[in-house]
Structure formats: C-alpha cells, structure tokens
C-alpha atoms as a PDB file:
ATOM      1  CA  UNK A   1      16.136 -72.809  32.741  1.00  0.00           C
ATOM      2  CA  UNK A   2      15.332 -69.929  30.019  1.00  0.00           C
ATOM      3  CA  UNK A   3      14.542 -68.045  33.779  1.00  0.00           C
ATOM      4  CA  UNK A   4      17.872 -68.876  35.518  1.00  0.00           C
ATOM      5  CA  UNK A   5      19.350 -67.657  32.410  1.00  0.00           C
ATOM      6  CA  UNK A   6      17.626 -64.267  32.408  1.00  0.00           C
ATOM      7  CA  UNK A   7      17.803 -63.718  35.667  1.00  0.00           C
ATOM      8  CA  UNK A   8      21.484 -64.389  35.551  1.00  0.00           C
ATOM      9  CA  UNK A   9      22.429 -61.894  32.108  1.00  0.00           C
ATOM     10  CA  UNK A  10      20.452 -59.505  34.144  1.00  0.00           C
ATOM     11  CA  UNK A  11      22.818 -60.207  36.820  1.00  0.00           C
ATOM     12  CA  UNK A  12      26.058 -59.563  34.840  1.00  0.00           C
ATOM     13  CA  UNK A  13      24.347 -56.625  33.201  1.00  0.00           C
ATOM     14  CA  UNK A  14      24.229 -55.024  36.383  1.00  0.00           C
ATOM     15  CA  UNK A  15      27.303 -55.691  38.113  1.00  0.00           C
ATOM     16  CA  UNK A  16      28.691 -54.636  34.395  1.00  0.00           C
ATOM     17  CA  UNK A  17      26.676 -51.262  35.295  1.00  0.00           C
ATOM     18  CA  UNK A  18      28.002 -51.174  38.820  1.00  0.00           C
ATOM     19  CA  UNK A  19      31.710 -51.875  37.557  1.00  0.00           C
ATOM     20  CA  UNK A  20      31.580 -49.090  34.850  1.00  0.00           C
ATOM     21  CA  UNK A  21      30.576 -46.161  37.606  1.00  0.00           C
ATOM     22  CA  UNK A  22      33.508 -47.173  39.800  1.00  0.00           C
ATOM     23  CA  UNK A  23      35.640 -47.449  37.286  1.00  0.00           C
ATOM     24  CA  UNK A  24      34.728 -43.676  35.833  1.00  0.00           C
ATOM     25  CA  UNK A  25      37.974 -41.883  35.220  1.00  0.00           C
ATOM     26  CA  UNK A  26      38.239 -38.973  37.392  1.00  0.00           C
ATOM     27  CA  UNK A  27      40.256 -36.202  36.239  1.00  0.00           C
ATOM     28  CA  UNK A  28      41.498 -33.267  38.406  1.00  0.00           C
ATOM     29  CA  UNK A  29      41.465 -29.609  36.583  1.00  0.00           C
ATOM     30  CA  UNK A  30      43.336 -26.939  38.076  1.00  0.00           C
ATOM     31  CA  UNK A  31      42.501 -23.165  37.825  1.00  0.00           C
ATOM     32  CA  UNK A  32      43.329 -20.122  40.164  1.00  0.00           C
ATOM     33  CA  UNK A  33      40.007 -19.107  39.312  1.00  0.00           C
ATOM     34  CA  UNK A  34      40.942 -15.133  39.054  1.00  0.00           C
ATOM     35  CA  UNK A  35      40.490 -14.648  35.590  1.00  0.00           C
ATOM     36  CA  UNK A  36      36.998 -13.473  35.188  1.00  0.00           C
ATOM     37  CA  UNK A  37      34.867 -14.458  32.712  1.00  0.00           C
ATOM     38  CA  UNK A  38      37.223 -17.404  32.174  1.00  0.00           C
ATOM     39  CA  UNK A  39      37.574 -18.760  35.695  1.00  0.00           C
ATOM     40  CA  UNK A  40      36.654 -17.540  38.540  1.00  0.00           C
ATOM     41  CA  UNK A  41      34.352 -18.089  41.563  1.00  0.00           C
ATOM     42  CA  UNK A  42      30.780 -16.959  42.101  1.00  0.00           C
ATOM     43  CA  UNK A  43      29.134 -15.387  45.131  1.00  0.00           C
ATOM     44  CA  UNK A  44      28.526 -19.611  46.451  1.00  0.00           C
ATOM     45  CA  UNK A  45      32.075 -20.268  45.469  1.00  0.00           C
ATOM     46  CA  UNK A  46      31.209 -22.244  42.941  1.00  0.00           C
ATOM     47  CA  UNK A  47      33.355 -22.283  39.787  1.00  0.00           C
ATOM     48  CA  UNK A  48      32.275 -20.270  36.755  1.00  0.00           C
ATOM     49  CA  UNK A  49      33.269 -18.434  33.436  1.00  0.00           C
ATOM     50  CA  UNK A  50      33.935 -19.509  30.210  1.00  0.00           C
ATOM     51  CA  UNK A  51      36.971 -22.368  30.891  1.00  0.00           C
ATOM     52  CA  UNK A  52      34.460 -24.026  33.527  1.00  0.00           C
ATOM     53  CA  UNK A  53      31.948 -24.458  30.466  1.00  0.00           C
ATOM     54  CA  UNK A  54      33.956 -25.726  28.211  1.00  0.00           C
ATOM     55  CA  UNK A  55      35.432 -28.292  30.617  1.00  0.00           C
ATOM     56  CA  UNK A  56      32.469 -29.131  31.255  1.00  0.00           C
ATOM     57  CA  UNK A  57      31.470 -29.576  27.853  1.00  0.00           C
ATOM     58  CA  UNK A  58      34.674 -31.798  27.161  1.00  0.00           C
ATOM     59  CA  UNK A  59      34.367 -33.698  30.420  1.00  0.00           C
ATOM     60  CA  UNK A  60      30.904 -34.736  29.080  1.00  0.00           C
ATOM     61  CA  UNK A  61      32.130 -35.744  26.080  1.00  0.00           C
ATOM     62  CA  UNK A  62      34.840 -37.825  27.212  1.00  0.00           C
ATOM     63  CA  UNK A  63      32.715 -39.428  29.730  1.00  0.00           C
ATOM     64  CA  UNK A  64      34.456 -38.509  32.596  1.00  0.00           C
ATOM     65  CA  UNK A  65      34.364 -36.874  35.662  1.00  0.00           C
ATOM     66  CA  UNK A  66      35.816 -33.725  36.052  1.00  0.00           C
ATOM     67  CA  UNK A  67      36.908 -32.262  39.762  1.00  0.00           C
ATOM     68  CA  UNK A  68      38.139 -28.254  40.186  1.00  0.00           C
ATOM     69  CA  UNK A  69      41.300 -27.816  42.456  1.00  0.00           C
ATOM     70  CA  UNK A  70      42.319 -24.463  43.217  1.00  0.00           C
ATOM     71  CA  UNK A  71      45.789 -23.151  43.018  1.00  0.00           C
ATOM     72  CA  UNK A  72      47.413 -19.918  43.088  1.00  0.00           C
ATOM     73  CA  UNK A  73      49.077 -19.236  39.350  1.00  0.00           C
ATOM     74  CA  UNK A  74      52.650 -19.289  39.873  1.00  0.00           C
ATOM     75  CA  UNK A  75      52.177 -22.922  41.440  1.00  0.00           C
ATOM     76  CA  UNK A  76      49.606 -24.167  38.550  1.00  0.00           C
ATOM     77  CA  UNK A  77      52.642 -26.315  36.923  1.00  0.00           C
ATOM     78  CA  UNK A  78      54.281 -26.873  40.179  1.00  0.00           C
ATOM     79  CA  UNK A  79      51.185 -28.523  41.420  1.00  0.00           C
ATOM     80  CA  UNK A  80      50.430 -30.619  38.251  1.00  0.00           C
ATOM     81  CA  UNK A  81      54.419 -32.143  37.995  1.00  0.00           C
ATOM     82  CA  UNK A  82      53.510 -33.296  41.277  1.00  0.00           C
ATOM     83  CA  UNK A  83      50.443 -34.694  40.662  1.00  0.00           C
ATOM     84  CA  UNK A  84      48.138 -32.430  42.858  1.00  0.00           C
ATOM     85  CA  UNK A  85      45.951 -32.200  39.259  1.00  0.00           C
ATOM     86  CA  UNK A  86      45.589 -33.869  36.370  1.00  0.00           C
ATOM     87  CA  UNK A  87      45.709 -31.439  33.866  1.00  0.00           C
ATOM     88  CA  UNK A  88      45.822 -27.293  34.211  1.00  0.00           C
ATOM     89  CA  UNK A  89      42.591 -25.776  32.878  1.00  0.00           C
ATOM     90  CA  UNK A  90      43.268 -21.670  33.469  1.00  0.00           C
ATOM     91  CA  UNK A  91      43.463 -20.290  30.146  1.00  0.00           C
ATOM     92  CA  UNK A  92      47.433 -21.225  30.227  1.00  0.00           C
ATOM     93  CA  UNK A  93      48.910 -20.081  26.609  1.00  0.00           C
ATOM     94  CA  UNK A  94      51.451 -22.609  24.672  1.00  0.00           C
ATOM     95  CA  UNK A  95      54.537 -20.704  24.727  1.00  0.00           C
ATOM     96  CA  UNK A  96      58.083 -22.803  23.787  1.00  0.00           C
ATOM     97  CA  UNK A  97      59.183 -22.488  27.188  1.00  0.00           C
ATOM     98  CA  UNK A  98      56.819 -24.051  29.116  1.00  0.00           C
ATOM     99  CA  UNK A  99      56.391 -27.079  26.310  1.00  0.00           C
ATOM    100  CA  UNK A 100      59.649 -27.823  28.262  1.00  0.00           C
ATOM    101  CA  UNK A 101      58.002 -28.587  31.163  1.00  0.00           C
ATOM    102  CA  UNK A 102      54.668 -29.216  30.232  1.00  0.00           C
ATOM    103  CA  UNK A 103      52.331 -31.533  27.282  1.00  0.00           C
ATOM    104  CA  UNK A 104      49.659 -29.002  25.943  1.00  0.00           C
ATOM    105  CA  UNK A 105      46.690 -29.739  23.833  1.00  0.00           C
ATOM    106  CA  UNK A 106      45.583 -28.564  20.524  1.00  0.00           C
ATOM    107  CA  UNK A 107      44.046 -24.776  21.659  1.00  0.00           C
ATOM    108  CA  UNK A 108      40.642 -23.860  22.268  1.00  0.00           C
ATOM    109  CA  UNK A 109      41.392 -20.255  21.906  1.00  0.00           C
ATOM    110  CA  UNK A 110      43.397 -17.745  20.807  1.00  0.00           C
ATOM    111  CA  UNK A 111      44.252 -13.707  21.528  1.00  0.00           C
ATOM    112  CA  UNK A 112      46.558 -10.947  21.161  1.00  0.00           C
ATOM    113  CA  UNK A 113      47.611  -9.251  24.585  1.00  0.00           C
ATOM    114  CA  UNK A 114      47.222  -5.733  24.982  1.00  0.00           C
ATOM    115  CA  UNK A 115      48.388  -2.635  27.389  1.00  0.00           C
ATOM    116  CA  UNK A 116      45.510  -0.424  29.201  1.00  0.00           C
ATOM    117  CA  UNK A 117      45.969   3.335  30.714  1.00  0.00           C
ATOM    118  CA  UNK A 118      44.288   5.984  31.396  1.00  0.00           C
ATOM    119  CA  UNK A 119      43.038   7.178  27.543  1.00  0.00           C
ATOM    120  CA  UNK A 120      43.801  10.657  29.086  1.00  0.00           C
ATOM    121  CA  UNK A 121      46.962   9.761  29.643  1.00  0.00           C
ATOM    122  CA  UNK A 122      47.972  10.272  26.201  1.00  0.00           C
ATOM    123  CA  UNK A 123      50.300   7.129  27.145  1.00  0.00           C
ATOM    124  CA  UNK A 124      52.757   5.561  24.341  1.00  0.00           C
ATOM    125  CA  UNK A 125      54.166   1.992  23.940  1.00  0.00           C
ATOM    126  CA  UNK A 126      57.715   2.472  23.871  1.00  0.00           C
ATOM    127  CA  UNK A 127      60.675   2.856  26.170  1.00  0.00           C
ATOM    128  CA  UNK A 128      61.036   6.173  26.071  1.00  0.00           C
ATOM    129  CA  UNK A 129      56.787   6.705  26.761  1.00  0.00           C
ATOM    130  CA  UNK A 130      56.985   3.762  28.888  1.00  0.00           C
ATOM    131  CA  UNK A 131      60.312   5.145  31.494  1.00  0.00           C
ATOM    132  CA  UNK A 132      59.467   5.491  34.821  1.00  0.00           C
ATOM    133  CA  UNK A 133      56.404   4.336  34.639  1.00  0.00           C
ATOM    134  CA  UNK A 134      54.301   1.576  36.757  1.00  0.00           C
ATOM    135  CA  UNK A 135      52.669  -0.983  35.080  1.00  0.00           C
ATOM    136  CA  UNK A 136      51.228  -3.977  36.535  1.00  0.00           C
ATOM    137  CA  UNK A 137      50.802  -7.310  35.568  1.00  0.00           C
ATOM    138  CA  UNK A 138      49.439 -10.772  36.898  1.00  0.00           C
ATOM    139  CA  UNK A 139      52.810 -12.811  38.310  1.00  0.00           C
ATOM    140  CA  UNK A 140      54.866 -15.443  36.244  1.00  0.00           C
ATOM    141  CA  UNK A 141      52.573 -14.967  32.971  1.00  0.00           C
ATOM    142  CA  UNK A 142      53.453 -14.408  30.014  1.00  0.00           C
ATOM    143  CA  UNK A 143      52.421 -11.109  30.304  1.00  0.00           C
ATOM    144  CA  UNK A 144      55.008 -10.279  33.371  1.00  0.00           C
ATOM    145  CA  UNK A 145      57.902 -12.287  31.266  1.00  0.00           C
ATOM    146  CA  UNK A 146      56.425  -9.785  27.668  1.00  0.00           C
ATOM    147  CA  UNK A 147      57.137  -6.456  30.271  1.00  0.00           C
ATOM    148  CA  UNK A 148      59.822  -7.685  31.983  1.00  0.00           C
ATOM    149  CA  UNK A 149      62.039  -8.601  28.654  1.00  0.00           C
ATOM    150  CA  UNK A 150      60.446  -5.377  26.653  1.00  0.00           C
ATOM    151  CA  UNK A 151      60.871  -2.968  29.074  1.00  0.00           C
ATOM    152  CA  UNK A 152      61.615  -3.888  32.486  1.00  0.00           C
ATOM    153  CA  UNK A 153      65.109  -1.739  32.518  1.00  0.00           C
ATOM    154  CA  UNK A 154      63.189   1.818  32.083  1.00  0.00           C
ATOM    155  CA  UNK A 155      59.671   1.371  34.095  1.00  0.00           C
ATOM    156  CA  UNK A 156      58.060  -0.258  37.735  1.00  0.00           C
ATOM    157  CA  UNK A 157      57.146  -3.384  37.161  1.00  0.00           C
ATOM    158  CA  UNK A 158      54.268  -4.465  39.703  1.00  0.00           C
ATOM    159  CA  UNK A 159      52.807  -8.181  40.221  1.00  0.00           C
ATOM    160  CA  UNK A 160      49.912  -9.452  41.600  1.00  0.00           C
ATOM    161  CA  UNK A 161      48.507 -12.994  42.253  1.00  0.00           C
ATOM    162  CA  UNK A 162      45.491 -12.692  40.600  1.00  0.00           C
ATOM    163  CA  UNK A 163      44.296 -10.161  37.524  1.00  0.00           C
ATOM    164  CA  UNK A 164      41.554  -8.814  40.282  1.00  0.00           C
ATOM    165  CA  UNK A 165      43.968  -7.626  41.532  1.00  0.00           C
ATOM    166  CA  UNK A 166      45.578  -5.638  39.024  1.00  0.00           C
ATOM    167  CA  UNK A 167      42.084  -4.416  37.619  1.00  0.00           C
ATOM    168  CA  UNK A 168      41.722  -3.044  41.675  1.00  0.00           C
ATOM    169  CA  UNK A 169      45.277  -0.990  41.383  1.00  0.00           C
ATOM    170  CA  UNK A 170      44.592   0.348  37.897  1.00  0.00           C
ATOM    171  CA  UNK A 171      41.197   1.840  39.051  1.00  0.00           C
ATOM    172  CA  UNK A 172      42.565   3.305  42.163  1.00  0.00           C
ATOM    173  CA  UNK A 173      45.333   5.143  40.269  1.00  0.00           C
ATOM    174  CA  UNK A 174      48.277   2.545  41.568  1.00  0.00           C
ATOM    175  CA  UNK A 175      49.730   2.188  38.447  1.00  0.00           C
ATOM    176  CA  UNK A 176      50.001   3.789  35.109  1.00  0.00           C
ATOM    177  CA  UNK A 177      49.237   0.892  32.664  1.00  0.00           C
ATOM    178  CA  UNK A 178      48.498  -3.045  32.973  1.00  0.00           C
ATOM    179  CA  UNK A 179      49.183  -5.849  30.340  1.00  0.00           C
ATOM    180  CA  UNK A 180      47.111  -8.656  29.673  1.00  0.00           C
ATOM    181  CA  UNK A 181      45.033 -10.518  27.209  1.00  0.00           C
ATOM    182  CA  UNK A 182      42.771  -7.874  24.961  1.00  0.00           C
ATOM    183  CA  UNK A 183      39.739  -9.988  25.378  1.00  0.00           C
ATOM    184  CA  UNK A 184      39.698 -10.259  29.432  1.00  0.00           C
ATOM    185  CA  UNK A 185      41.110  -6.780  29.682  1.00  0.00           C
ATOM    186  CA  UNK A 186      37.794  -5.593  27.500  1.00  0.00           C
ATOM    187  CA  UNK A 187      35.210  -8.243  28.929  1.00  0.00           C
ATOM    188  CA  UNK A 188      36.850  -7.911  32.801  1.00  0.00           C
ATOM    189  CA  UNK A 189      37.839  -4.433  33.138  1.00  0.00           C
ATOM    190  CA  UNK A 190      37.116  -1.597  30.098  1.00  0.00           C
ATOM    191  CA  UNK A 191      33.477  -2.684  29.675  1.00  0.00           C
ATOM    192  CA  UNK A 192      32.995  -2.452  33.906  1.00  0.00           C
ATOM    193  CA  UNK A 193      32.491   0.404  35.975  1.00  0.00           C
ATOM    194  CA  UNK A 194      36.088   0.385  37.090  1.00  0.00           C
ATOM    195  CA  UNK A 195      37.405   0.386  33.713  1.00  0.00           C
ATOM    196  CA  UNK A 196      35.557   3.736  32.472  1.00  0.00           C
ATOM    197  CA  UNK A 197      38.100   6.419  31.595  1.00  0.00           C
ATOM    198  CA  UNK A 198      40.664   3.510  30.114  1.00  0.00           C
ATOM    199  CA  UNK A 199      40.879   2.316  27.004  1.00  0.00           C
ATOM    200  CA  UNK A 200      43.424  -0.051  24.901  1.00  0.00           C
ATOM    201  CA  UNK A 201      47.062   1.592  24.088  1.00  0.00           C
ATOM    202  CA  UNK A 202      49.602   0.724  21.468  1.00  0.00           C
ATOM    203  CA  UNK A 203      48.884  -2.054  18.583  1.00  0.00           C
ATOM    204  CA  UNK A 204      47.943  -5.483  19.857  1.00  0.00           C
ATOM    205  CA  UNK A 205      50.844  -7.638  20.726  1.00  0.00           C
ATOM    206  CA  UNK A 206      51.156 -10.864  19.213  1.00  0.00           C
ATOM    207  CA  UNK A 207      54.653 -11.989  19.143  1.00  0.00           C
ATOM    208  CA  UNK A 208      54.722 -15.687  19.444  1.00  0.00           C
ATOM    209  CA  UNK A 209      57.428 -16.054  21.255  1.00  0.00           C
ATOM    210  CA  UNK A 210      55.510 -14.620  24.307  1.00  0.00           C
ATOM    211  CA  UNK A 211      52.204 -14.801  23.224  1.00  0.00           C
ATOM    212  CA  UNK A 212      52.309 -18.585  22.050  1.00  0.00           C
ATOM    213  CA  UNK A 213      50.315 -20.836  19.690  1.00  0.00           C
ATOM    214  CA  UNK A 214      46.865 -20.272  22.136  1.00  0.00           C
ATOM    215  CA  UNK A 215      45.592 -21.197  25.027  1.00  0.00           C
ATOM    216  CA  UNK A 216      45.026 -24.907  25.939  1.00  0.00           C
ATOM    217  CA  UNK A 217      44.988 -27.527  28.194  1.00  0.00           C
ATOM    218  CA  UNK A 218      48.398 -28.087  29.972  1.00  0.00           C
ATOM    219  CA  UNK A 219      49.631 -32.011  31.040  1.00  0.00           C
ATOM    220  CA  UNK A 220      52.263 -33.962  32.465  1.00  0.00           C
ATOM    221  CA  UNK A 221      54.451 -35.131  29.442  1.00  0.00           C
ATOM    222  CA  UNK A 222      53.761 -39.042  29.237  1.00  0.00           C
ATOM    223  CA  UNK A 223      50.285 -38.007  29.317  1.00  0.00           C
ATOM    224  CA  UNK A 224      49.407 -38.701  25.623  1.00  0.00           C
ATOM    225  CA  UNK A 225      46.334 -40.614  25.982  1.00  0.00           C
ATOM    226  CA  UNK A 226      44.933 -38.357  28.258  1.00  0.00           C
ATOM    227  CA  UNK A 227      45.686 -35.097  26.133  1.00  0.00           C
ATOM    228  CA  UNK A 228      44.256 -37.121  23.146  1.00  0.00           C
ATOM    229  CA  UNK A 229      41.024 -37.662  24.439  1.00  0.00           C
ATOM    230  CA  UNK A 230      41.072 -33.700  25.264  1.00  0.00           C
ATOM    231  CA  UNK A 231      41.810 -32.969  21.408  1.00  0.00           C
ATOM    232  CA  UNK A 232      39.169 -35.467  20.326  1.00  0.00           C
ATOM    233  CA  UNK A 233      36.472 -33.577  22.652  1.00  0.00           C
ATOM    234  CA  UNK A 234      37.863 -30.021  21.656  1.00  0.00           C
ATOM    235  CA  UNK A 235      37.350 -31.199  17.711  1.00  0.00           C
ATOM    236  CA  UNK A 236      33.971 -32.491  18.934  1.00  0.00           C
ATOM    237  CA  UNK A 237      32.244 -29.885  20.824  1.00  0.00           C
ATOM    238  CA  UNK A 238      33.546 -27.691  17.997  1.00  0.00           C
ATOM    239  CA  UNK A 239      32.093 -29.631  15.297  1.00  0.00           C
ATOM    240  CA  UNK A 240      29.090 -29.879  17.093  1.00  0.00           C
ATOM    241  CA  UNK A 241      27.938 -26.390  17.632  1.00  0.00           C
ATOM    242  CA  UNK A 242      28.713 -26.916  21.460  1.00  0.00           C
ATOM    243  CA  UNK A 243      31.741 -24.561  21.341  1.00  0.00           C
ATOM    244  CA  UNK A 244      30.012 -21.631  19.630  1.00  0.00           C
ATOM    245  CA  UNK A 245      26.719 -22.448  21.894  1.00  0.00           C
ATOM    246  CA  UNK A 246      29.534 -21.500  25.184  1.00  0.00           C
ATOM    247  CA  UNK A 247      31.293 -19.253  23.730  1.00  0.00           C
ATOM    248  CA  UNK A 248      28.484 -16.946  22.286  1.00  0.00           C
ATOM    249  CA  UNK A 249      27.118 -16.850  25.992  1.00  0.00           C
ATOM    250  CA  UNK A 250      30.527 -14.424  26.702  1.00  0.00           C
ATOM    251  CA  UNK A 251      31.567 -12.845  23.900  1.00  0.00           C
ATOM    252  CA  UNK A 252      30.692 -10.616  21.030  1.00  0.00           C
ATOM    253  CA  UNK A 253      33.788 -11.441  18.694  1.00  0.00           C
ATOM    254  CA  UNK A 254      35.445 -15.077  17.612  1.00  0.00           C
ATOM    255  CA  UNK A 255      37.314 -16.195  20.388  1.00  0.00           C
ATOM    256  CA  UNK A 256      38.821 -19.376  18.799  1.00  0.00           C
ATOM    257  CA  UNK A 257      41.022 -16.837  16.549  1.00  0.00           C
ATOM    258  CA  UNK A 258      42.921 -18.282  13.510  1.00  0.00           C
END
C-alpha cells in the first residue's frame, strides 16, 4: 500500500511538473533592434545590448519566458494595440502623450537628449544658429516631435528608420546636426570611429514634456498584472545588484538617473 501510495504522489508530482512547463507564461517583447548598445542585432542576428540584458534579467525573475519580435519603430505601438507583442521593450521614454495610448512601467532608466555637429562647426542651439540647417533624427521619437516643435519652421528636418542610420548621414557630411539621447549618441557614435571630429552642442535637453519621466516598458492598458510583475522584477534586479552587474558591463556613468 505505502508503495502504491509513493508511486502514485510521485505520479502527481510529475504531471504537476509537466503541467507547470506548459503552462509557462510566454511573453512577446518588441524592439527594432537599431539602437546600439541598447538593442540591436549581432553579426548571428541574435539580439543584444543593454535592453536584451535586462529583459533577460526580469524575464528570469518573473519566471517567464521571454520571445524578441522585431518591428520597425514607428509601428512598435501599432503592433502591440494589436497584439503582435506583449509588451514594447526598445528603450521607449514615458512621455504624456503616448500614456494615452499606452500602460508604461515604473523606468529602468533615465537621460537627457542632446544635439551632435561637427565641433568645428562652431554650431549654436537656437533658431537663428539652427536656420537652414539639416538635422536628422530617428522617425516618430521623441526626438523628431523635440525638433519638429522647437525648430522645424527655420531648418531641414531629416528622418530615418533606425539611429544607424542617422549616425551613417552625420559621418558622411549629410546633415549638419542629429538629436538623440546623450548616452547612445556618446556610447554609439562620439566614442566610434565615425563619430571623431563631433562632439555634444548646446546644454542637455531635458524638458519633460518631450523628454518624459524615463524609459520603460510600454503595455496595452488593461494590462496591470502584467506591468506589475515588470515593476516587481525592475525593484528586484535593482535591489539585488543584478541591475548595476548589466549596466556596469556598458557604461561608465549612472544610467538609472534620478
């Protein structure tokens, strides 16, 4: 009897086992993956850069599985309304106009934004320095909508799918300035070949209305348990030395911010 009774908790414990994998929640992160050393793709097309690591980290600690999909920026929220993804992990800033659309979590970090020129350019950060100028910028970020509203009546606006992109122009003498976060601007651009002869203009821009609260997870709204279990992991893997571990692997300086 004490056998049959063994045998059969052993039973349960397995099919318990077997019923726990199939049931692991799967959970579908989008990037466009052209935002090196964020995300972007290696040489094997495998996803890489500082987001991947730290969605890794938090997929770990949630206990779930965690698949990449790749879409172009300007569809990221497109794609997640419709439920192509899960969640949007492309360092995405919380601005007030896309809360509209969009549930973000709490931040995991936080920059100022930045214009680059040539530093013998002598350029300067105003309408009048700025008129009739070309500056380029990555397409329906925050950073096209900053230009745009600032100073899109006096200079060339140019937009690109991907910062690559932009990084590719600015070297090869396309354009006069770009806009874009100061830390991938440094990290992507200034601290590369390409980037040697340019160097940060103006003060750091940090207006919240276009700069936002940070940069964080985005969600469909009705998604609160999901985007829960996201701020419970970001508080984790911070609290646990997990964040710092990632994030000392890319940068030099406190990425988190305030």
């Amino acid at each position: 009897m004490k056998m049959k009774m063994a045998f059969g908790a052993a039973l349960l414990s397995l099919l318990a086992s077997f019923t726990q994998a199939a049931e692991q929640q799967v959970v579908r992160l989008a990037s466009d993956f052209t935002y090196p050393p964020f995300n972007y793709k290696n040489a094997d097309g495998k996803p890489v850069g500082f987001d991947i690591e730290i969605a890794d980290a938090l997929c770990a600690q949630m206990k779930v599985k965690c698949e990449w999909v790749t879409q172009d920026w300007d569809g990221l929220i497109p794609a997640l309304l419709v439920r192509k993804a899960d969640a949007i992990m492309a360092s995405m800033r919380i601005t007030e106009d896309r809360k509209k659309k969009v549930l973000f979590t709490h931040k995991y970090y936080k920059t100022p934004a930045r214009f680059v020129a040539r530093e013998d350019a002598k350029l300067v950060i105003s309408k009048a320095g700025l008129k009739g100028k070309t500056i380029g910028v990555q397409r329906g970020t925050i950073h096209d909508n900053y230009v745009s509203d600032k100073f899109g009546d006096v200079v060339n606006i140019k937009r690109y799918s991907g910062q690559d992109e932009v990084y590719l122009d600015a070297a090869n003498g396309r354009l006069d300035a770009i806009f874009g976060n100061s830390d991938q601007l440094l990290l992507a651009f200034l601290e590369k070949d390409s980037g040697k002869g340019f160097g940060f203009v103006g003060e750091p821009v940090t207006d919240p209305a276009y700069i936002g609260e940070g940069t964080a997870l985005a969600l469909r709204k009705g998604d609160e348990k999901l985007a829960q279990q996201f701020n419970q992991a970001i508080a984790a893997i911070r609290a646990d030395g997990t964040y710092d571990k990632i994030a000392g692997k890319y940068f030099s300086f406190d990425i988190y911010g305030d």
